[in-house]
C-alpha atoms as a PDB file:
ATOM      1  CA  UNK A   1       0.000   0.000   0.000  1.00  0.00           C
ATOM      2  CA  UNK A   2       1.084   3.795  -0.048  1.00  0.00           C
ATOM      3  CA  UNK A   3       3.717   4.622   2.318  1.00  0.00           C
ATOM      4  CA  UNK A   4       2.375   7.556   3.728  1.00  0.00           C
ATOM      5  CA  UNK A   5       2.256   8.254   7.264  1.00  0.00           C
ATOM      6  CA  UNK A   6      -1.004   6.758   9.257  1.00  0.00           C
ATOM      7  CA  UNK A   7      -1.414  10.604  10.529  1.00  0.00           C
ATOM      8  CA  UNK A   8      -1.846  11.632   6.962  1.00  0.00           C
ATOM      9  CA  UNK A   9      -3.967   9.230   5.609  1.00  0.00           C
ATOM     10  CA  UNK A  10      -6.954  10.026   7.933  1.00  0.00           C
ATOM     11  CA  UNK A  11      -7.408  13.436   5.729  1.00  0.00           C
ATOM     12  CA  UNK A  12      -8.476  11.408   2.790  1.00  0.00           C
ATOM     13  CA  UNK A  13     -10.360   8.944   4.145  1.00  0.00           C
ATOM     14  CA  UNK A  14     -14.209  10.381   3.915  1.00  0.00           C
ATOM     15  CA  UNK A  15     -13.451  11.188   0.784  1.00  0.00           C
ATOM     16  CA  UNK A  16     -12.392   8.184  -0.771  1.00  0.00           C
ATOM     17  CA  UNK A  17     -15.486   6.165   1.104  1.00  0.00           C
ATOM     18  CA  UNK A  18     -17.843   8.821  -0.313  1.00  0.00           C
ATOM     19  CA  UNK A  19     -16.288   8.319  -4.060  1.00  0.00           C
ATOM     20  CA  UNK A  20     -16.492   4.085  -3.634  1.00  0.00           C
ATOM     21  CA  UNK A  21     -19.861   4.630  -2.320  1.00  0.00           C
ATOM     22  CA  UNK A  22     -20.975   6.905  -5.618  1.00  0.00           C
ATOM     23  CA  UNK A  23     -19.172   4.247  -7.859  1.00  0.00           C
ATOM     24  CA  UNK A  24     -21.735   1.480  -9.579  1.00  0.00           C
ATOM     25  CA  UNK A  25     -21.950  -1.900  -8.280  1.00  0.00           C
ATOM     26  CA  UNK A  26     -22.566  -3.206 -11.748  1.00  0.00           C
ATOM     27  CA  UNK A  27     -19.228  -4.733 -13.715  1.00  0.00           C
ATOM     28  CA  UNK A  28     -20.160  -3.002 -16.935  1.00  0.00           C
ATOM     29  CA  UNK A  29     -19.984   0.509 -15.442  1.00  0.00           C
ATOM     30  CA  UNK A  30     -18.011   0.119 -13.139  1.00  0.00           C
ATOM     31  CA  UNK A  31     -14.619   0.228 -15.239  1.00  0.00           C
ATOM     32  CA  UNK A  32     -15.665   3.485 -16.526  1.00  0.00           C
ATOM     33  CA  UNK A  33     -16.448   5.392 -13.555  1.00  0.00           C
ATOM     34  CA  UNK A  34     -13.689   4.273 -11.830  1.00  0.00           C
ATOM     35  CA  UNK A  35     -11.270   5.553 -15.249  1.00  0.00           C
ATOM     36  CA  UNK A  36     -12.793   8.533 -14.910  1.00  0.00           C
ATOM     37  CA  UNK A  37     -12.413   9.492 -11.267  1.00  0.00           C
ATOM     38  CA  UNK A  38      -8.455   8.613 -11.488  1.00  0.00           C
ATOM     39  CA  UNK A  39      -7.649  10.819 -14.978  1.00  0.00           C
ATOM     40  CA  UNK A  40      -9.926  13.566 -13.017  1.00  0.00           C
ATOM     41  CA  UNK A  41      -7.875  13.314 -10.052  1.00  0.00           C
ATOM     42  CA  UNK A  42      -4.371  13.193 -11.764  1.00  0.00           C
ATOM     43  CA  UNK A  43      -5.879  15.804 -14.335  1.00  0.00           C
ATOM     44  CA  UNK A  44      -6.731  18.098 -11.072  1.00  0.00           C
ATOM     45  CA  UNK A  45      -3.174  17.295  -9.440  1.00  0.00           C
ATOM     46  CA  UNK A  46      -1.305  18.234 -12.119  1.00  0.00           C
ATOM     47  CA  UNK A  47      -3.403  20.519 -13.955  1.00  0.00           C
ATOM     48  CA  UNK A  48      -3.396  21.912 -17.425  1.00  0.00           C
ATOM     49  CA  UNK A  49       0.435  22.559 -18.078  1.00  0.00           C
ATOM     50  CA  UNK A  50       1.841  19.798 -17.196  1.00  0.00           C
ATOM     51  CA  UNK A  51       4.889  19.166 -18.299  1.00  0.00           C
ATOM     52  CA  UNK A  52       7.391  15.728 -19.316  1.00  0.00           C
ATOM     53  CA  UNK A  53       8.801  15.300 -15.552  1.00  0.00           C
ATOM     54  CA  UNK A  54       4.739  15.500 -14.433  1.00  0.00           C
ATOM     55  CA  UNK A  55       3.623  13.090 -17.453  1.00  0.00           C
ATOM     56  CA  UNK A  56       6.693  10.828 -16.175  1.00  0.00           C
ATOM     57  CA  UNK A  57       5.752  10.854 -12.812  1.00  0.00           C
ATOM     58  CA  UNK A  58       2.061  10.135 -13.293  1.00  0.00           C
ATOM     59  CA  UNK A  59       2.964   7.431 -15.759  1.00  0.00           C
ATOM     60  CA  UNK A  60       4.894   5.932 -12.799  1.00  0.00           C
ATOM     61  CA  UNK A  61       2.362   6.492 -10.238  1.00  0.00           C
ATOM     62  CA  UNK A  62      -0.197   4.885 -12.105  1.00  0.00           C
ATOM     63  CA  UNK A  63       1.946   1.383 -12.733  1.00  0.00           C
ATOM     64  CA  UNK A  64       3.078   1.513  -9.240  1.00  0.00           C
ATOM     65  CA  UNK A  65      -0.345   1.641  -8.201  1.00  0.00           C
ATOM     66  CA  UNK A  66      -1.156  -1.782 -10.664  1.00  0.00           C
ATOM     67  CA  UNK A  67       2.056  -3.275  -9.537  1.00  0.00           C
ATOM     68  CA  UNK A  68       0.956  -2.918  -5.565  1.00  0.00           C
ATOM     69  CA  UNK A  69      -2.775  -4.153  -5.848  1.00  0.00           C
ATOM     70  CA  UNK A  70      -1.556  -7.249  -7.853  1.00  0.00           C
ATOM     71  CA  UNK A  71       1.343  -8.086  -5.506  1.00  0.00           C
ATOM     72  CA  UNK A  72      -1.012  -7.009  -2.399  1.00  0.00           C
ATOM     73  CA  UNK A  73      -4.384  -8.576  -3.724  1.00  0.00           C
ATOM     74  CA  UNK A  74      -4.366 -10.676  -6.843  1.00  0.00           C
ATOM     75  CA  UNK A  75      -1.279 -12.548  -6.036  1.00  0.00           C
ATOM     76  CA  UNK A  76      -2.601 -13.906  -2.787  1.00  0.00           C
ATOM     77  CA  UNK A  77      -6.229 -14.407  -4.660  1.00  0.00           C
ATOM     78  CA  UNK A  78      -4.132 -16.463  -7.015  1.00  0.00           C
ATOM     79  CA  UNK A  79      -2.512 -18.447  -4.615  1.00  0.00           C
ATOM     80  CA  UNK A  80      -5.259 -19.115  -2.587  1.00  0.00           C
ATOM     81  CA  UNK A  81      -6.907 -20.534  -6.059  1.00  0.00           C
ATOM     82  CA  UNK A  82      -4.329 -23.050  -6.877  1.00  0.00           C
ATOM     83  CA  UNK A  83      -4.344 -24.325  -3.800  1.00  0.00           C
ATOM     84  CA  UNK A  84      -7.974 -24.611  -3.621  1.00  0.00           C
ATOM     85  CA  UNK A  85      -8.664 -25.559  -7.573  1.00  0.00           C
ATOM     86  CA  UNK A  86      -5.185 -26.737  -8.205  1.00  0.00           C
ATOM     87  CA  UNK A  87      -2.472 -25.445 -10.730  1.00  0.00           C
ATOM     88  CA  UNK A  88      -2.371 -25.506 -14.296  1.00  0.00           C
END
């Protein structure tokens, strides 16, 4: 997860459970909405003129951010299914 300290996580907190609460339940959507809300936030970080160092930096936050929830959450969800369905 992000390394942040606990103290400054708490400031972000309502907000986040007030976006996964507005975000669709249903699979088709919820791809979409969830897009959306990340390029708006990143788009609102960085604003209009960004430049190659904040395209660069985004670009990296974004894969850390798919490299983390796979090691943190899919991995284990994988694990746990080969050793309940068996491997390949």
């Amino acid at each position: 997860m992000p390394y942040i300290k606990k103290s400054e996580r708490t400031q972000y907190i309502a907000a986040i459970e007030e976006l996964a609460r507005l975000v669709p339940s249903d699979r088709a959507l919820r791809p979409g909405h969830l897009n959306f809300i990340i390029s708006s936030l990143l788009h609102k970080v960085y604003g209009p003129s960004m430049r190659y160092a904040d395209h660069n930096e985004a670009i990296g936050v974004i894969n850390c951010v798919a490299l983390e929830f796979y090691r943190r959450k899919t991995a284990p969800y994988e694990d746990e299914k080969i050793r309940s369905e068996g491997d390949i």
